[in-house]
Protein backbone atom coordinates (compact mmCIF):
# COMPACT_ATOMS: atom_id res chain seq x y z
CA UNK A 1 87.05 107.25 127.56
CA UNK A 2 86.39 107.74 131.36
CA UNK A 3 89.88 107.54 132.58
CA UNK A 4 91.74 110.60 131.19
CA UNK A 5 94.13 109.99 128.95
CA UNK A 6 97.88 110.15 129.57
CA UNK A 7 99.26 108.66 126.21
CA UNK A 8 99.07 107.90 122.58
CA UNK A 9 100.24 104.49 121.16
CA UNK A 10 100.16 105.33 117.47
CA UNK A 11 100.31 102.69 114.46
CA UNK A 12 102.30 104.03 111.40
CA UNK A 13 100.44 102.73 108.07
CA UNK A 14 96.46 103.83 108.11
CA UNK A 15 97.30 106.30 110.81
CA UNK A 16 100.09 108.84 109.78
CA UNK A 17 100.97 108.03 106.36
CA UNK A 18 98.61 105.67 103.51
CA UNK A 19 98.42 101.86 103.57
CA UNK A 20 99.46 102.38 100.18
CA UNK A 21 103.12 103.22 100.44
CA UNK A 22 103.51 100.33 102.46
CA UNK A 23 101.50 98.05 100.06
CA UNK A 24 102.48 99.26 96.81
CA UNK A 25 106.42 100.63 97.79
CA UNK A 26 108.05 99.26 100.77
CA UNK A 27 106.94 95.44 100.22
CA UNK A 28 107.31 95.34 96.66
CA UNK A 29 110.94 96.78 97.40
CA UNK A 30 111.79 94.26 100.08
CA UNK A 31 110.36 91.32 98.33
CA UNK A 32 112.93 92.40 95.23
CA UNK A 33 115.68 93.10 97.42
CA UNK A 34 115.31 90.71 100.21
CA UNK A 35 117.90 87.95 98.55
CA UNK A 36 120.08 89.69 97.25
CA UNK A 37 120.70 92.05 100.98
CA UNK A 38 120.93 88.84 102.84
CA UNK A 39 123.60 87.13 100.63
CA UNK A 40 125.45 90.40 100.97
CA UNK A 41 125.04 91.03 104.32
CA UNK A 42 124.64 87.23 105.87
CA UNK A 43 127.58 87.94 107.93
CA UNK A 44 126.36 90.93 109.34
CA UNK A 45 125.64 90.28 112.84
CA UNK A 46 121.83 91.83 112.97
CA UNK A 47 121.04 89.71 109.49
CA UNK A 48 122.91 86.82 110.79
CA UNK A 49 120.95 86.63 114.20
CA UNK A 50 117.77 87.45 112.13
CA UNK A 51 118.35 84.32 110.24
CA UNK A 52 119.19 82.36 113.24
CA UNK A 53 115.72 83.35 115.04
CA UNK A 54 114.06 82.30 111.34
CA UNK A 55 115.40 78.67 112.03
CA UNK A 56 114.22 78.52 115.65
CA UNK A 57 110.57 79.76 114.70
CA UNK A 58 110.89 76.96 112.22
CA UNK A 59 111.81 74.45 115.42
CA UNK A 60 115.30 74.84 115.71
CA UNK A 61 116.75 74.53 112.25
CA UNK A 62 120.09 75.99 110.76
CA UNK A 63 118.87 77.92 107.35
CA UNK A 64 121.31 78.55 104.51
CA UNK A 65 121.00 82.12 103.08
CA UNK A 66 118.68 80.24 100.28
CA UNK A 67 116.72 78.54 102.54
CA UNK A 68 116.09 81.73 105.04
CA UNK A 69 115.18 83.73 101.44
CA UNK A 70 112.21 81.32 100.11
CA UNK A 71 110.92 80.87 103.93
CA UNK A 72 111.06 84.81 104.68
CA UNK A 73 109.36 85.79 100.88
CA UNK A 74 106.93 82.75 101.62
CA UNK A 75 105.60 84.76 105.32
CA UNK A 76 105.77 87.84 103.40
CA UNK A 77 103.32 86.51 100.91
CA UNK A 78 101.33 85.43 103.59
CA UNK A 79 100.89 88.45 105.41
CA UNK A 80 103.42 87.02 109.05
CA UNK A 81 104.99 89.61 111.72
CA UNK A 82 107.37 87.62 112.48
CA UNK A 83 110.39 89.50 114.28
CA UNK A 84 113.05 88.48 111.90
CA UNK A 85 111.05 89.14 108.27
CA UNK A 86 110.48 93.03 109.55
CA UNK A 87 114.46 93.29 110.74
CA UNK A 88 115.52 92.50 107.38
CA UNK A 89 112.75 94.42 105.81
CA UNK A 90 114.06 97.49 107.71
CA UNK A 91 117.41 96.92 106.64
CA UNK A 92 116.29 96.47 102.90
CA UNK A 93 114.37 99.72 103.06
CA UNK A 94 117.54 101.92 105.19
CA UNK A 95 119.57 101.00 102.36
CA UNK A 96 116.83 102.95 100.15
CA UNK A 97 116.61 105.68 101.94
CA UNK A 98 119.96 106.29 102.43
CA UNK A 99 120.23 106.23 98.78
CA UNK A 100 117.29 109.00 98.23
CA UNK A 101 115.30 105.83 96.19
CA UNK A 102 112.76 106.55 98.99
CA UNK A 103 110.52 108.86 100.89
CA UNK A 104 107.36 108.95 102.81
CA UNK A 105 104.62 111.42 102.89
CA UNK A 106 102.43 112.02 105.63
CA UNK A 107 98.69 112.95 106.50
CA UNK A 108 98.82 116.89 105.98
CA UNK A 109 97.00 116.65 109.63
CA UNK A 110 99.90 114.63 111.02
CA UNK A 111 103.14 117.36 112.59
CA UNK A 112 100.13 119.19 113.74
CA UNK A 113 98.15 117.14 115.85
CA UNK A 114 101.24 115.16 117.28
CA UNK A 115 102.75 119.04 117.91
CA UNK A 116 99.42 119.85 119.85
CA UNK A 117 99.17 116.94 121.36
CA UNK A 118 102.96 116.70 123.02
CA UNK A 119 102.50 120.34 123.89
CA UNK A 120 99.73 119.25 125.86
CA UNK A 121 101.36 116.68 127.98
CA UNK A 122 100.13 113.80 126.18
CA UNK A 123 103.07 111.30 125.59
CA UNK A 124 103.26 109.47 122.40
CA UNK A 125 104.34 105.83 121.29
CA UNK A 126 104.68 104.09 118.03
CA UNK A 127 103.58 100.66 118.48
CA UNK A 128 103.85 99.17 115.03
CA UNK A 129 104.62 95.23 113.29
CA UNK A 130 107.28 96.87 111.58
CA UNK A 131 110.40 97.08 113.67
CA UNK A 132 111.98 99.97 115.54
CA UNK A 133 114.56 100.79 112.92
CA UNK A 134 111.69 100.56 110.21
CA UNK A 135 109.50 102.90 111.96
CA UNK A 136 112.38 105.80 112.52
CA UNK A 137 112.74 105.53 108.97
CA UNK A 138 109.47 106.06 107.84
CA UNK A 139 109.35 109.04 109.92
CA UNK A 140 112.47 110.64 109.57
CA UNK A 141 112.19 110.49 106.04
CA UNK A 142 109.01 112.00 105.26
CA UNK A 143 107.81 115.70 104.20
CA UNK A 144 107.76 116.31 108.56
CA UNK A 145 111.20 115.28 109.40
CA UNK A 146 110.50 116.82 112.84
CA UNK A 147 107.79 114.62 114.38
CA UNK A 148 109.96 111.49 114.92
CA UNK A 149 111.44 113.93 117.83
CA UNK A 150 107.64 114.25 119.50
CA UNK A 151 108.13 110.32 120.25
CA UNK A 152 108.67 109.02 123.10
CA UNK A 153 109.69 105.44 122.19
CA UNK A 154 108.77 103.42 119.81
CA UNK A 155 107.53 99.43 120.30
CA UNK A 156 108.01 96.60 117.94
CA UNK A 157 106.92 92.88 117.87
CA UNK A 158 110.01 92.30 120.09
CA UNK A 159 107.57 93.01 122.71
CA UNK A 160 105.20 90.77 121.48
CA UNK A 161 102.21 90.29 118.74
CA UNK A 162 99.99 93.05 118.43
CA UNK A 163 96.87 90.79 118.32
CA UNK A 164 97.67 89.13 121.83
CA UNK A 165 96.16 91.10 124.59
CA UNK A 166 99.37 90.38 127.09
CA UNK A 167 101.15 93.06 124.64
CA UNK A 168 99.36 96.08 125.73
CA UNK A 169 99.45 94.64 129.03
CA UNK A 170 103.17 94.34 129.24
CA UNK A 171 103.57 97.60 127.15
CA UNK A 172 101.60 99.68 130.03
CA UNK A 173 103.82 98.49 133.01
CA UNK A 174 107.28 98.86 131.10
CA UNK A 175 105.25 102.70 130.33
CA UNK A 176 104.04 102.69 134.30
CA UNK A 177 100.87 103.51 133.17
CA UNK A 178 97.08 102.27 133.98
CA UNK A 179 95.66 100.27 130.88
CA UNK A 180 92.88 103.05 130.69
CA UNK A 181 95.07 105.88 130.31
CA UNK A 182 96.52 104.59 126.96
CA UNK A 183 94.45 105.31 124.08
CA UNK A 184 95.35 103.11 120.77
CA UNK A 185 95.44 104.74 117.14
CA UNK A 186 95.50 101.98 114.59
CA UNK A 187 93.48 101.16 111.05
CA UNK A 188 93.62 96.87 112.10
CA UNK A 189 90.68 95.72 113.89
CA UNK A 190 91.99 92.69 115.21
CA UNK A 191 94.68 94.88 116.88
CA UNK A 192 92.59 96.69 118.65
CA UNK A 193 90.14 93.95 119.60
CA UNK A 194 93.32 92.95 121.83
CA UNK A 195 94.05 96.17 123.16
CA UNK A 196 90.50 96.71 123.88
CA UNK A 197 90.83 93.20 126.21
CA UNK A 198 93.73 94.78 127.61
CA UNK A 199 91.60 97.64 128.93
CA UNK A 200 93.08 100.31 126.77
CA UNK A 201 90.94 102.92 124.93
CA UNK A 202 90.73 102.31 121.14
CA UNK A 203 89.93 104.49 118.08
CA UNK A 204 89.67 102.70 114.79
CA UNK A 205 91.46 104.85 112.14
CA UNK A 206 89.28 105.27 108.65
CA UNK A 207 91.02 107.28 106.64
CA UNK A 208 89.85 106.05 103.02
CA UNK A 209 86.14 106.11 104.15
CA UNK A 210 83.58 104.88 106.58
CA UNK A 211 83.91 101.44 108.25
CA UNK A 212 82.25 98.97 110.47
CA UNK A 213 84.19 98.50 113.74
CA UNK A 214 83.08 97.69 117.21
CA UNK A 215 85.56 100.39 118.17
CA UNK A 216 85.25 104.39 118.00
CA UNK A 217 85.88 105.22 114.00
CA UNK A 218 87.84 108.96 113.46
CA UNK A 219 88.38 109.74 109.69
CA UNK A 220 91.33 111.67 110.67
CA UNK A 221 93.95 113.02 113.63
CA UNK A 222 92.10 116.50 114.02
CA UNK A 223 88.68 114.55 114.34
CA UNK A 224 90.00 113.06 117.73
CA UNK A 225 88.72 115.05 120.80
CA UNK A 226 91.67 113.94 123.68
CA UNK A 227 91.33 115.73 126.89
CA UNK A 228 93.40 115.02 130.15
């Protein structure tokens, strides 16, 4: 890292709390739920113009409630970020948490490194495929309530793909910081391929073991040696 670094744009799942939760909780739970929250809540105007934007990434069409379900479960199945699938995911997985069905639990190294590292100047960012709402969620509802106050902001495909390069690139300016002075936290290697193109600093996240990456590999938050 030769340019000292001035920020932290953190991924949620692989970095701060398990890939698991996300795999084997919150996707089961929105894949359940996902039909029956829209045709409750179709005329809600954040699921309506969720559904609308499904129909234009599909070239413009006008979905029924049915339609929007099979096409949103069938980009769930295979793995797409698109914008509207994660708004209604977030919705689906509020409506959990404000029941108490749900709860997150973080790395134990987690409230402590953030806490060190805002204390030091350092500003920190979630950039995540999940959207904003989902992301306050998972923090704000975890065993360290308080670190969803150490964030700055927090970034969401609205901005654009995580695997395009022009992302980080537009996510720096809106920041008005150099490319260099942004180091990236994530567990996806195709991620940070693009953030690496982008000429930010990179650290591939390995939390379940040892991995092969063309990027830095840290088994944990209190591994990473940040100086300004």
């Amino acid at each position: 890292m030769s340019e000292p670094i001035r920020a932290i744009l953190i991924d949620l799942e692989g970095v701060v709390l398990p890939m698991t939760f996300m795999n084997d909780t919150l996707l089961p739970l929105a894949a359940t739920r996902l039909g029956g929250y829209i045709d409750e809540h179709a005329s809600d105007e954040v699921v309506e113009e969720a559904l609308e934007e499904t129909g234009r990434l599909m070239g413009g069409y006008e979905l029924d409630p049915t339609q929007a379900e099979s096409l949103l479960l069938r980009w769930m199945k295979q793995g797409r970020k698109a914008t509207p699938l994660k708004v209604i995911q977030g919705l689906v997985w509020q409506e959990a948490y404000a029941s108490g069905a749900l709860a997150a639990e973080l790395y134990p190294d987690v409230a402590g490194c953030l806490s060190a590292w805002a204390a030091a100047g350092l500003r920190l960012f979630v950039y995540s495929s999940n959207s904003e709402l989902a992301q306050k969620l998972l923090l704000s509802h975890s065993s360290s309530e308080q670190v969803t106050a150490l964030f700055e902001g927090f970034f969401d495909t609205t901005l654009g793909q995580k695997i395009e390069p022009g992302s980080y690139r537009d996510l720096c300016e809106n920041l008005g910081l150099s490319a260099g002075s942004v180091l990236v936290l994530s567990e996806n290697e195709e991620e940070l391929d693009a953030a690496q193109t982008a000429g930010l600093a990179t650290v591939r996240m390995a939390r379940d073991g040892n991995v092969a990456s063309r990027h830095t590999v840290s088994a944990d938050l209190l591994s990473l040696n940040i100086g300004q």
